[in-house]
PDB file of N, CA and C in Angstrom:
ATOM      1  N   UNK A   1     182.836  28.392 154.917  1.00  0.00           N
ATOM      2  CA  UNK A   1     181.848  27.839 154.014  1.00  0.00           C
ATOM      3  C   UNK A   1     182.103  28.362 152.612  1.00  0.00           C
ATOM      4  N   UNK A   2     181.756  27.261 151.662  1.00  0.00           N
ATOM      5  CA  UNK A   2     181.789  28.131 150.005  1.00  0.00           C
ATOM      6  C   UNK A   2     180.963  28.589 149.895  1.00  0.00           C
ATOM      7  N   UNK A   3     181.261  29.317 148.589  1.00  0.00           N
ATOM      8  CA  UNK A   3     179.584  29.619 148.232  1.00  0.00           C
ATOM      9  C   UNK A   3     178.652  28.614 147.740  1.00  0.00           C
ATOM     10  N   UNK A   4     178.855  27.642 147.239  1.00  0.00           N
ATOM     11  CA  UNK A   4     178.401  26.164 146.988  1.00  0.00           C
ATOM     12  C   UNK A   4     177.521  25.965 148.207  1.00  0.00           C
ATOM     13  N   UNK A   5     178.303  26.125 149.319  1.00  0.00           N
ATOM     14  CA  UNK A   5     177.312  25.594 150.862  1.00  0.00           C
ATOM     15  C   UNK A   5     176.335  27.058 151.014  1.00  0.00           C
ATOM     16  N   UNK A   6     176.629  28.199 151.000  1.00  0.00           N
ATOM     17  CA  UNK A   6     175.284  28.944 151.474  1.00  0.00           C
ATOM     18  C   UNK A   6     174.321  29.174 150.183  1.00  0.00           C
ATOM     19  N   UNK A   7     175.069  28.550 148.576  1.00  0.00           N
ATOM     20  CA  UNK A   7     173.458  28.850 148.116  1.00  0.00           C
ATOM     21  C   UNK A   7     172.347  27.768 148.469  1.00  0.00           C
ATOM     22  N   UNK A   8     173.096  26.529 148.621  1.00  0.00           N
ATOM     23  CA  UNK A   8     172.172  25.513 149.175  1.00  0.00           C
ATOM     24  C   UNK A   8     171.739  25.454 150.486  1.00  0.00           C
ATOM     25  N   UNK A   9     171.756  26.488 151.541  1.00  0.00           N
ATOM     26  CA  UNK A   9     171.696  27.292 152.273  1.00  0.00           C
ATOM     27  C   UNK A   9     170.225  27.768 152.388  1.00  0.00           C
ATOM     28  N   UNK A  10     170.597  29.017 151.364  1.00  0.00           N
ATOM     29  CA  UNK A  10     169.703  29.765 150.835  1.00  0.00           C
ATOM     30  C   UNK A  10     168.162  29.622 149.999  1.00  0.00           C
ATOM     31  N   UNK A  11     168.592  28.064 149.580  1.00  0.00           N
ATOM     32  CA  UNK A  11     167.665  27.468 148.535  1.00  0.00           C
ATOM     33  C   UNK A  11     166.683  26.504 149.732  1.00  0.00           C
ATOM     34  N   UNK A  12     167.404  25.737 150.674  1.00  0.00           N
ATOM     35  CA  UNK A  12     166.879  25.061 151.577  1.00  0.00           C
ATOM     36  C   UNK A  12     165.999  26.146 152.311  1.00  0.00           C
ATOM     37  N   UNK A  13     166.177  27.382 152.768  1.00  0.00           N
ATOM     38  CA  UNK A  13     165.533  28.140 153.570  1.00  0.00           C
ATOM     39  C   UNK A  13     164.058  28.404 152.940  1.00  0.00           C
ATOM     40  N   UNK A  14     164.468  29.134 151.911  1.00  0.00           N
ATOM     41  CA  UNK A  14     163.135  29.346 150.841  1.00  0.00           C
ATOM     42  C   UNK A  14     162.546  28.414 150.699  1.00  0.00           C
ATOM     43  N   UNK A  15     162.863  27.051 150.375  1.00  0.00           N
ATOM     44  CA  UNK A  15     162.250  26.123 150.528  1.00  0.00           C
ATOM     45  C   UNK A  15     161.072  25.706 151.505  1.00  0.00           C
ATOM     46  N   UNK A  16     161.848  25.941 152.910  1.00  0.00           N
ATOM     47  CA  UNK A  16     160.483  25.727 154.174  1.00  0.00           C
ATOM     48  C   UNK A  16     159.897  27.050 153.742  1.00  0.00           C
ATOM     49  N   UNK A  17     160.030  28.467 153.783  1.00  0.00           N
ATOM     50  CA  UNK A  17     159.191  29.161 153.934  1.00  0.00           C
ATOM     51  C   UNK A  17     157.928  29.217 153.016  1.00  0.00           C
ATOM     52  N   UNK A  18     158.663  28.669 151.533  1.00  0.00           N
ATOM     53  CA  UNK A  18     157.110  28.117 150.472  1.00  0.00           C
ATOM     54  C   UNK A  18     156.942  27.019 151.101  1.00  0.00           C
ATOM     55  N   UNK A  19     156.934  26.209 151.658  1.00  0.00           N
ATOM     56  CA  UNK A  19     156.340  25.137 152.530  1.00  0.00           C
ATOM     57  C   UNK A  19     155.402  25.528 153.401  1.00  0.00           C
ATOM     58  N   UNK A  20     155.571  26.349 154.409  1.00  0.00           N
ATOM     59  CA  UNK A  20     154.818  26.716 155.400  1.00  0.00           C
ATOM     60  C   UNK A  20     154.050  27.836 154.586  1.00  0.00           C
ATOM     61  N   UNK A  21     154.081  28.667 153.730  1.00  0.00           N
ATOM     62  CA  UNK A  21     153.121  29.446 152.975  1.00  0.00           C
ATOM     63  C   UNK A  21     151.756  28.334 152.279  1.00  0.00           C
ATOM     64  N   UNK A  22     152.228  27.121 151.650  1.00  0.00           N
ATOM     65  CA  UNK A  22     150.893  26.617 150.956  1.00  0.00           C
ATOM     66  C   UNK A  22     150.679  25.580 152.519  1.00  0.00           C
ATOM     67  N   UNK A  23     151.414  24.958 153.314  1.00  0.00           N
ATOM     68  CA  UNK A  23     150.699  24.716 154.404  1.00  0.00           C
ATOM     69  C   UNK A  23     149.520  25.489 155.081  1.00  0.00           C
ATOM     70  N   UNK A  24     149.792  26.730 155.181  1.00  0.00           N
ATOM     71  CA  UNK A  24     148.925  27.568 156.173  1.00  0.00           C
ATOM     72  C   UNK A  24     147.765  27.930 154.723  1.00  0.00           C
ATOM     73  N   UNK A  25     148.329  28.115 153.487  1.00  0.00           N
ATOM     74  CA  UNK A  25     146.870  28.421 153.027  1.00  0.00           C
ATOM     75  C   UNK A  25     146.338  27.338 152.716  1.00  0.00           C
ATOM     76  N   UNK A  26     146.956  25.774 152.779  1.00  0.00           N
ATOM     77  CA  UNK A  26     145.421  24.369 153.006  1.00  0.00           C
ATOM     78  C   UNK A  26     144.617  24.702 154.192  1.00  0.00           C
ATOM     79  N   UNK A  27     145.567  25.196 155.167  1.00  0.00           N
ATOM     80  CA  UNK A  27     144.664  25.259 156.754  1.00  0.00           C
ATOM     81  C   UNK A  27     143.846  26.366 156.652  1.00  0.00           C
ATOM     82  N   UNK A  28     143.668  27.111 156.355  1.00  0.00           N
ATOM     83  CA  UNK A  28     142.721  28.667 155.988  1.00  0.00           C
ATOM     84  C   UNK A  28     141.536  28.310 154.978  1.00  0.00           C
ATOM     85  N   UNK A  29     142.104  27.352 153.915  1.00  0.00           N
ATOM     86  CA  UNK A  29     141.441  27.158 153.180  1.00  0.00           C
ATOM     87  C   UNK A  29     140.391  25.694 153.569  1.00  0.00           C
ATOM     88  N   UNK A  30     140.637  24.946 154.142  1.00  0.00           N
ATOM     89  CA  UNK A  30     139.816  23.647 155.031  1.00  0.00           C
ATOM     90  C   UNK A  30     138.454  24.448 155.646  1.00  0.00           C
ATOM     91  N   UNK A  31     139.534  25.461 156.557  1.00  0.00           N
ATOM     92  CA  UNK A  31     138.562  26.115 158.249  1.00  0.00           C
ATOM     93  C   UNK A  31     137.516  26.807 156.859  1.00  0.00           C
ATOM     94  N   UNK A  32     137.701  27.723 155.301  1.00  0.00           N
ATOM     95  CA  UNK A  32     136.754  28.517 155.463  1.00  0.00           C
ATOM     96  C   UNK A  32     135.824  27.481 154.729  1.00  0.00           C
ATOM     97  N   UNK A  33     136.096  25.915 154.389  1.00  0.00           N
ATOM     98  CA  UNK A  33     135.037  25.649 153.771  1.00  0.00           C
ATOM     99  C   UNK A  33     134.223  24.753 154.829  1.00  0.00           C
ATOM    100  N   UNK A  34     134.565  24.348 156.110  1.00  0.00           N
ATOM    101  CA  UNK A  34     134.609  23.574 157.198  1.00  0.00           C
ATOM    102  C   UNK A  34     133.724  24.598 157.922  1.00  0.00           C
ATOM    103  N   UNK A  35     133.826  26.357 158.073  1.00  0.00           N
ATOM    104  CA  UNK A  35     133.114  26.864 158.264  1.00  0.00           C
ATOM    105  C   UNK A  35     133.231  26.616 159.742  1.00  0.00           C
ATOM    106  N   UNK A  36     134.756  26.866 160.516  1.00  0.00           N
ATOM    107  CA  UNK A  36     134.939  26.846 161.727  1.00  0.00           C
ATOM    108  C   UNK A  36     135.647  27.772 162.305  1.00  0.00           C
ATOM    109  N   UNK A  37     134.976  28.924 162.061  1.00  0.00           N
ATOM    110  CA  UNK A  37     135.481  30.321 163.043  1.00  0.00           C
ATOM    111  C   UNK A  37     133.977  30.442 163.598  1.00  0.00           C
ATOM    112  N   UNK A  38     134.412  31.131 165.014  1.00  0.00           N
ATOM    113  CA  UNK A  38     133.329  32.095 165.570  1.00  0.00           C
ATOM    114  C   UNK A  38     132.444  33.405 165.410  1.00  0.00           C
ATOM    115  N   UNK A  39     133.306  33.793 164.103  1.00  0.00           N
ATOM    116  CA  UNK A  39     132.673  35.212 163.933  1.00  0.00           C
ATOM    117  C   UNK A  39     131.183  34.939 163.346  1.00  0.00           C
ATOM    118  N   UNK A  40     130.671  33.949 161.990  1.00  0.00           N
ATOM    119  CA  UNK A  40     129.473  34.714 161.920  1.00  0.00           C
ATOM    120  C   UNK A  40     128.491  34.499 163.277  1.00  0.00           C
ATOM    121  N   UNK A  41     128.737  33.057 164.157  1.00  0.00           N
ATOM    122  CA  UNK A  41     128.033  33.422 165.146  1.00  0.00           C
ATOM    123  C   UNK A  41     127.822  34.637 166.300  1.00  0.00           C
ATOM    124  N   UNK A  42     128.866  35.311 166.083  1.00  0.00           N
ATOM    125  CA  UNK A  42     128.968  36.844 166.702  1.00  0.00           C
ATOM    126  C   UNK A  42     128.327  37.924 165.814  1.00  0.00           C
ATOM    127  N   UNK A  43     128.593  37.484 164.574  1.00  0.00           N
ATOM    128  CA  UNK A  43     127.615  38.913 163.957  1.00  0.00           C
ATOM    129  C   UNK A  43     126.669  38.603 163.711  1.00  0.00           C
ATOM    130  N   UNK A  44     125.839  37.109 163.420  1.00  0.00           N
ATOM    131  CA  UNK A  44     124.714  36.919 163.547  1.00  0.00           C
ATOM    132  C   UNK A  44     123.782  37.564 164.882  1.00  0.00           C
ATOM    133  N   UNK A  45     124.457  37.326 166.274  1.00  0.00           N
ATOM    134  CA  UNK A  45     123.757  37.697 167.379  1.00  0.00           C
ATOM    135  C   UNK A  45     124.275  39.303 167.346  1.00  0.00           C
ATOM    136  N   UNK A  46     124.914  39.895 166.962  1.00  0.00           N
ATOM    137  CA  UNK A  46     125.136  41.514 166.774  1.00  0.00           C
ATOM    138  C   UNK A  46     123.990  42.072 166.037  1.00  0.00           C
ATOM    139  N   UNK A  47     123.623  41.558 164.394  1.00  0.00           N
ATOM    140  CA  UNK A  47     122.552  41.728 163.792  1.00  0.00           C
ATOM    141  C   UNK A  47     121.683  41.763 163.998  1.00  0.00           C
ATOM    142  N   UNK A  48     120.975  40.865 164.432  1.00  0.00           N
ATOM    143  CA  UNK A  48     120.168  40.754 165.669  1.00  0.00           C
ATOM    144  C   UNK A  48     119.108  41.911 166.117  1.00  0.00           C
ATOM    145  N   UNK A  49     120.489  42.599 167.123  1.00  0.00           N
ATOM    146  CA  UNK A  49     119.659  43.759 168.084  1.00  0.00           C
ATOM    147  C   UNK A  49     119.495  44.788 167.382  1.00  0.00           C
ATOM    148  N   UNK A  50     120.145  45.196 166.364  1.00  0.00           N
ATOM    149  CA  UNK A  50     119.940  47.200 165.660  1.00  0.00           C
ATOM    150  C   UNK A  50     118.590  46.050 164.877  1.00  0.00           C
ATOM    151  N   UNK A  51     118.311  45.019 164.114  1.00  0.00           N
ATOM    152  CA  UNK A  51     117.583  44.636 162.922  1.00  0.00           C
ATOM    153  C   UNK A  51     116.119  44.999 164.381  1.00  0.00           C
ATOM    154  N   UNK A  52     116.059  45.285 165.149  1.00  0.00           N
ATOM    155  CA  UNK A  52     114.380  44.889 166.337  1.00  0.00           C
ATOM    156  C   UNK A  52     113.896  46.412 165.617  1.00  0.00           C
ATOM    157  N   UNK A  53     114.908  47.533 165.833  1.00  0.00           N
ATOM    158  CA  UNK A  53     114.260  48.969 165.483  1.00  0.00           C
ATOM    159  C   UNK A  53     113.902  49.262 163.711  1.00  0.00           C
ATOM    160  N   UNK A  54     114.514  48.683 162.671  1.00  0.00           N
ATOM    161  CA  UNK A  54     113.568  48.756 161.582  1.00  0.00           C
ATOM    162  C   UNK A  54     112.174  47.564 161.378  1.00  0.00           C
ATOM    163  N   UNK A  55     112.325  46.786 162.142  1.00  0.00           N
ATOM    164  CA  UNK A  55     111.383  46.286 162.189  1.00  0.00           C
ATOM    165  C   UNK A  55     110.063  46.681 162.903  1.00  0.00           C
ATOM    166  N   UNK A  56     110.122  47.581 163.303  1.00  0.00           N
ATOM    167  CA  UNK A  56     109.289  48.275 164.499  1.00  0.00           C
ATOM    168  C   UNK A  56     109.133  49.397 163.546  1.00  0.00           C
ATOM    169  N   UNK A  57     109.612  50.253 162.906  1.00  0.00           N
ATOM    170  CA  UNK A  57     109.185  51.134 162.382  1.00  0.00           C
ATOM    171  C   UNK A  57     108.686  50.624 160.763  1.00  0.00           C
ATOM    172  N   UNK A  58     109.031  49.559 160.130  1.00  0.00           N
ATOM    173  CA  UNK A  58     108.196  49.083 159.327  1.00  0.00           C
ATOM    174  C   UNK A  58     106.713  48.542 159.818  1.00  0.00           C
ATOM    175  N   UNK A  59     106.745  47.834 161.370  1.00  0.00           N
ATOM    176  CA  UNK A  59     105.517  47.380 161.504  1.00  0.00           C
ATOM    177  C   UNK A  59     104.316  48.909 161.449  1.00  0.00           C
ATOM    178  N   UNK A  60     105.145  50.202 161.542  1.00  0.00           N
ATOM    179  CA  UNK A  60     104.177  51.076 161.266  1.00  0.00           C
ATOM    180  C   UNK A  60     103.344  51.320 160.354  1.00  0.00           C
ATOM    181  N   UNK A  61     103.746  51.428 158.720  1.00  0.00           N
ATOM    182  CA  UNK A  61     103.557  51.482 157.286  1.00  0.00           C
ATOM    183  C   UNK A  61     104.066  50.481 156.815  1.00  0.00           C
ATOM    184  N   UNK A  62     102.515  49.540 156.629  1.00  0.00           N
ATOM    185  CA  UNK A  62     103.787  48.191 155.602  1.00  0.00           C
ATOM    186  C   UNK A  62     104.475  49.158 153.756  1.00  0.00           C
ATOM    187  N   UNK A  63     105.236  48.430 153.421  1.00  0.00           N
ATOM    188  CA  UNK A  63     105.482  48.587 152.459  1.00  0.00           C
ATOM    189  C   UNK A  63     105.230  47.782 151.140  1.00  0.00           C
ATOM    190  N   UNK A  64     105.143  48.376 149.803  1.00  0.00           N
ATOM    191  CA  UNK A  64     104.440  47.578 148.500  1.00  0.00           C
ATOM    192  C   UNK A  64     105.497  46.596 148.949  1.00  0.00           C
ATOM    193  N   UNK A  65     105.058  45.640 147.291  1.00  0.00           N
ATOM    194  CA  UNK A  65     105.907  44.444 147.476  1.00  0.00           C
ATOM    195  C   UNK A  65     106.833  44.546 146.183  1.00  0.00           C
ATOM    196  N   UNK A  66     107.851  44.073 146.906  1.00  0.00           N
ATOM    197  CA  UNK A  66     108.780  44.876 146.177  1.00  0.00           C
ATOM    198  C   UNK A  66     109.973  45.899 146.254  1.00  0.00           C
ATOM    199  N   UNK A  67     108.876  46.520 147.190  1.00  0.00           N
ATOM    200  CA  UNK A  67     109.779  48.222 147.482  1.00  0.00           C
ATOM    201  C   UNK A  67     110.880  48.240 148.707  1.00  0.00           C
ATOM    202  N   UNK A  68     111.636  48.975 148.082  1.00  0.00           N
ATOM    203  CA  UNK A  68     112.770  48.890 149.394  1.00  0.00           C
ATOM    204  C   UNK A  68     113.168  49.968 150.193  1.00  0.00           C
ATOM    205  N   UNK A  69     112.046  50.652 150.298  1.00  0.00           N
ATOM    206  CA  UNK A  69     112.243  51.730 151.647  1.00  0.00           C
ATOM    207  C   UNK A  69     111.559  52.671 150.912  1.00  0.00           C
ATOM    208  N   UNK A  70     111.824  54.136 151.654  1.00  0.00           N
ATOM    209  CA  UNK A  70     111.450  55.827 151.355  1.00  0.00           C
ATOM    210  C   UNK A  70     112.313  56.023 150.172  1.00  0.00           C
ATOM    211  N   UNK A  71     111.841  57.095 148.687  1.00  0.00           N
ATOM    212  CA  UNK A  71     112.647  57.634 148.296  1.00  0.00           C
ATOM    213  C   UNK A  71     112.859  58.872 148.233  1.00  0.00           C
ATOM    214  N   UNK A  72     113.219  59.786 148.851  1.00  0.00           N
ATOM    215  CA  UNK A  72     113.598  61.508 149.019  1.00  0.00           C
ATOM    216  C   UNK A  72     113.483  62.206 147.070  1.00  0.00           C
ATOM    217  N   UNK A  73     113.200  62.871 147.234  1.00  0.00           N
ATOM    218  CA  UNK A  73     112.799  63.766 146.154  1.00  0.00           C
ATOM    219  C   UNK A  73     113.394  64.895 146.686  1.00  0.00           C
ATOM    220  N   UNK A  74     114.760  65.521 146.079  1.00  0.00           N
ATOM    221  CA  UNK A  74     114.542  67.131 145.732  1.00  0.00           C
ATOM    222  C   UNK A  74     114.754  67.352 144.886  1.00  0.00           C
ATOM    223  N   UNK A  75     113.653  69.098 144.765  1.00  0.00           N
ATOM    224  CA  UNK A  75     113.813  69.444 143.499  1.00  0.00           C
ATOM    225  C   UNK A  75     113.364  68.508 141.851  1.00  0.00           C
ATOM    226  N   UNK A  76     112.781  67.556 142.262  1.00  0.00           N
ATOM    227  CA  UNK A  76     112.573  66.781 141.300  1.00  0.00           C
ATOM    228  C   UNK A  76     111.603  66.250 141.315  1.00  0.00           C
ATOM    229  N   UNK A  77     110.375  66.382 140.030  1.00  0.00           N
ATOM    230  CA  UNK A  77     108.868  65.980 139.770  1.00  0.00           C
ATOM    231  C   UNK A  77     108.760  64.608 139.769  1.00  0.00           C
ATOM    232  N   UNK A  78     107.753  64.187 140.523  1.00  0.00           N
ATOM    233  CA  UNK A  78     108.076  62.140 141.077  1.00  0.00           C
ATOM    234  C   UNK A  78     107.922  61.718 139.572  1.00  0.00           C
ATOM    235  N   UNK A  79     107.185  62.531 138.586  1.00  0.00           N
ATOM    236  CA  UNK A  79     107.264  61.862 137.011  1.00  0.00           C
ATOM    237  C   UNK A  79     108.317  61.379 136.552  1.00  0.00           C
ATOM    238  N   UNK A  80     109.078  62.659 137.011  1.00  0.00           N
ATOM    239  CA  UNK A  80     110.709  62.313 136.119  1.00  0.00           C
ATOM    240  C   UNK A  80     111.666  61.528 136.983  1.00  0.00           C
ATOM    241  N   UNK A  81     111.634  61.411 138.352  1.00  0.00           N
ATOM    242  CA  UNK A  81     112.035  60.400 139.268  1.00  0.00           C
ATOM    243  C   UNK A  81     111.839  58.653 137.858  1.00  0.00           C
ATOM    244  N   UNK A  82     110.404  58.582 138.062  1.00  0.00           N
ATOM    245  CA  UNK A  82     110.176  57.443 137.780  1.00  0.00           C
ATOM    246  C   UNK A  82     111.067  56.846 136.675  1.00  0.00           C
ATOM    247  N   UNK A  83     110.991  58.022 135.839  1.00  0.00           N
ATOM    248  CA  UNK A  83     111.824  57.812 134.142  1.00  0.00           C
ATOM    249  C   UNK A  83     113.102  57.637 134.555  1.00  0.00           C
ATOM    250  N   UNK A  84     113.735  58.446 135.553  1.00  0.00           N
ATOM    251  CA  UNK A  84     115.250  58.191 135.848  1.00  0.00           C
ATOM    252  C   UNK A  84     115.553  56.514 136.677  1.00  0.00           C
ATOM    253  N   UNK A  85     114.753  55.941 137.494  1.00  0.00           N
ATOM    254  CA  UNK A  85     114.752  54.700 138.290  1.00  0.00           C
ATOM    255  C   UNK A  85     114.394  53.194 136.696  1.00  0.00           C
ATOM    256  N   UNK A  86     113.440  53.836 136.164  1.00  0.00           N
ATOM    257  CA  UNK A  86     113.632  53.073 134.842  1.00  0.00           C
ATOM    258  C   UNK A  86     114.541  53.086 133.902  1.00  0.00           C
ATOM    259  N   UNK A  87     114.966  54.143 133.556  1.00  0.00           N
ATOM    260  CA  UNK A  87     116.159  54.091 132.709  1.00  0.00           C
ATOM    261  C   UNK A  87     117.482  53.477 133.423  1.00  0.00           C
ATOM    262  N   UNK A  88     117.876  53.713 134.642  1.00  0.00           N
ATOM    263  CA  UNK A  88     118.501  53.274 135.375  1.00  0.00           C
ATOM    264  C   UNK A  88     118.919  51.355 135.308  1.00  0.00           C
ATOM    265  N   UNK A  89     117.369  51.418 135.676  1.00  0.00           N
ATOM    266  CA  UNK A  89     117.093  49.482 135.837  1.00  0.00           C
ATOM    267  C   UNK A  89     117.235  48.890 134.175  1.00  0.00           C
ATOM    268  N   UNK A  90     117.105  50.055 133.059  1.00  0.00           N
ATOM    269  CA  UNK A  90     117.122  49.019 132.040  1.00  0.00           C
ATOM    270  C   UNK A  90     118.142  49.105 131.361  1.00  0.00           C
ATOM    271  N   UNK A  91     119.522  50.345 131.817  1.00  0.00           N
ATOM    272  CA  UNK A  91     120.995  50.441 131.364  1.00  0.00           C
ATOM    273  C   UNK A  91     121.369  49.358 132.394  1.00  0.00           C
ATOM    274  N   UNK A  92     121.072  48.805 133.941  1.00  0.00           N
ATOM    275  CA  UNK A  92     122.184  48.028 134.258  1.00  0.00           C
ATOM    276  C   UNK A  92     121.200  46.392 134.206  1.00  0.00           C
ATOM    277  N   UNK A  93     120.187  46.347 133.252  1.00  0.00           N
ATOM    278  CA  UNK A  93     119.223  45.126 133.161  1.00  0.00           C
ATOM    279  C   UNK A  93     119.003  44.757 134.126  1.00  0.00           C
ATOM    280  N   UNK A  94     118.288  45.241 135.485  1.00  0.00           N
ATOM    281  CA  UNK A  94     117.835  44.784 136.534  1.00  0.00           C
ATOM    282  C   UNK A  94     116.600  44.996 136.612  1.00  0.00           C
ATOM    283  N   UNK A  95     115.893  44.185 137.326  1.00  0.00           N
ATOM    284  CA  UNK A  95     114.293  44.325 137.806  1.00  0.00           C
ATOM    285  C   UNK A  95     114.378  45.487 138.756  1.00  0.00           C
ATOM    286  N   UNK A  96     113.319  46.667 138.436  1.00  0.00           N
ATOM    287  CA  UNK A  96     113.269  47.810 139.457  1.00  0.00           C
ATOM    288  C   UNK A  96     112.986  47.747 140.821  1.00  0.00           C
ATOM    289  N   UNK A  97     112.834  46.560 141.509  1.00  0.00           N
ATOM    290  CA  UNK A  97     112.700  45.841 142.461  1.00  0.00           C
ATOM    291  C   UNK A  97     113.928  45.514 143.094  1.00  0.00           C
ATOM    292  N   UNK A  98     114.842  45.505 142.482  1.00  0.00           N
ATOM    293  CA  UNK A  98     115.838  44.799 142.947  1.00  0.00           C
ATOM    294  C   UNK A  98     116.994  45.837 143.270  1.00  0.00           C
ATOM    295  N   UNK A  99     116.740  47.259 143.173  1.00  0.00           N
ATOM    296  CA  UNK A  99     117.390  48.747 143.043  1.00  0.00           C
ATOM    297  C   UNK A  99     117.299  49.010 144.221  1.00  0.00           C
ATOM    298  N   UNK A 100     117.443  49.519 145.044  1.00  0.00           N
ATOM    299  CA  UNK A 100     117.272  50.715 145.825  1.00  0.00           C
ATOM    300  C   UNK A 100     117.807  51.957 145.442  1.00  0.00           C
ATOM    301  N   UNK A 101     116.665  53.246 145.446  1.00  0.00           N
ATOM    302  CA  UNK A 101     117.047  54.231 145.096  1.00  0.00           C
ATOM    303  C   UNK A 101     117.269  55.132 146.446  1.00  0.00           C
ATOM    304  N   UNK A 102     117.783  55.524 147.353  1.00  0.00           N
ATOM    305  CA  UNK A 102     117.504  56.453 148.548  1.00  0.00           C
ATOM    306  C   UNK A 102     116.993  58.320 148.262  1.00  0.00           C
ATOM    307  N   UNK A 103     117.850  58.711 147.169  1.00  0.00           N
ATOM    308  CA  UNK A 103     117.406  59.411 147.034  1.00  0.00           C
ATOM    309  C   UNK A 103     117.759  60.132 145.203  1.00  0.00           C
ATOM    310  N   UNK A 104     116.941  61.351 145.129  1.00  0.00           N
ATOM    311  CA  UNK A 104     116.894  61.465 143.435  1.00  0.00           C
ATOM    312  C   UNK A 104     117.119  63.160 143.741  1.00  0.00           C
ATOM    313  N   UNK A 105     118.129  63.474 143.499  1.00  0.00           N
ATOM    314  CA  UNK A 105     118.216  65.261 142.971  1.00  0.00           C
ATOM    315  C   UNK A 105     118.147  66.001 141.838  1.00  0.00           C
ATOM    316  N   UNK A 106     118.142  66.722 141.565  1.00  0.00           N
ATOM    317  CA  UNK A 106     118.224  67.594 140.398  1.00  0.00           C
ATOM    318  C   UNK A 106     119.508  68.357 140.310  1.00  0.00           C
ATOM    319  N   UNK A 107     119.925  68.409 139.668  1.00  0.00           N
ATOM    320  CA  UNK A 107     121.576  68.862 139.284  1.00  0.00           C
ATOM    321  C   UNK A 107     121.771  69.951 138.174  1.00  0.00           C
ATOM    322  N   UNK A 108     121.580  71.009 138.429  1.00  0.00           N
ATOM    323  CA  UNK A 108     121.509  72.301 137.570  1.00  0.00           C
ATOM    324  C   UNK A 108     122.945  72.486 136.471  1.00  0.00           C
ATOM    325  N   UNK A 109     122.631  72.005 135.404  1.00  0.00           N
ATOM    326  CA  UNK A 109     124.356  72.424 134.280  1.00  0.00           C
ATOM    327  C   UNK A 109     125.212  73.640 134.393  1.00  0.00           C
ATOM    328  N   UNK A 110     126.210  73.387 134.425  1.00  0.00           N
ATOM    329  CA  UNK A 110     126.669  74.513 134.522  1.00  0.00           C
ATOM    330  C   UNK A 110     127.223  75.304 133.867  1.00  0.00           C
ATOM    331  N   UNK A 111     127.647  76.696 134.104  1.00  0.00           N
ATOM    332  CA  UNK A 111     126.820  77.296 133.612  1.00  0.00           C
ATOM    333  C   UNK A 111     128.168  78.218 133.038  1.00  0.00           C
ATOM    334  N   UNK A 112     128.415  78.464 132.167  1.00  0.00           N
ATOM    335  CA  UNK A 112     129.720  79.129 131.535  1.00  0.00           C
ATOM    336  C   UNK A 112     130.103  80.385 131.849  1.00  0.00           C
TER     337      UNK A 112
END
């Protein structure tokens, strides 16, 4: 063979393999707007069973409206909590509602 015959060879090969590359991503791309895999129906029914136990311990203490769980305090006066969850919500422009804080510490400078 020349080299004439294996670059056209070479060029034909690459050829199918970008072929079968944008083939398979139309087919990936159809199924995810077609919305025909099995998984979310598997994690929907997974979700499911752990979601029965916060619901059970919310039916204990409802919560404001709004609020999105407990927030832990250490070391830190719920005053200045508040100022830190506001300043917070109005550097990243969010409704304080829309935050979850889990928890707020105090962080001592250090110290030279």
């Amino acid at each position: 063979m020349s080299v004439a015959e294996y670059l056209i060879n070479s060029l034909l090969g690459i050829c199918v393999v970008f072929f079968a590359l944008i083939l398979l991503i139309g087919i990936i791309t159809i199924m995810t707007k077609l919305n025909i895999t099995d998984e979310p129906k598997k994690a929907k029914g997974a979700a499911a069973e752990p979601a029965a136990a916060p619901a059970a311990a919310a039916a204990e203490r409802p919560l404001a409206p709004g609020s999105a769980g407990d927030l832990k305090l250490y070391d830190t006066d719920p005053r200045d909590a508040a100022m830190i969850m506001a300043i917070v919500a109005d550097e990243l422009q969010k409704p304080l509602n829309e935050l979850r804080f889990i928890s707020i510490r105090e962080i001592a400078p250090e110290k030279d």
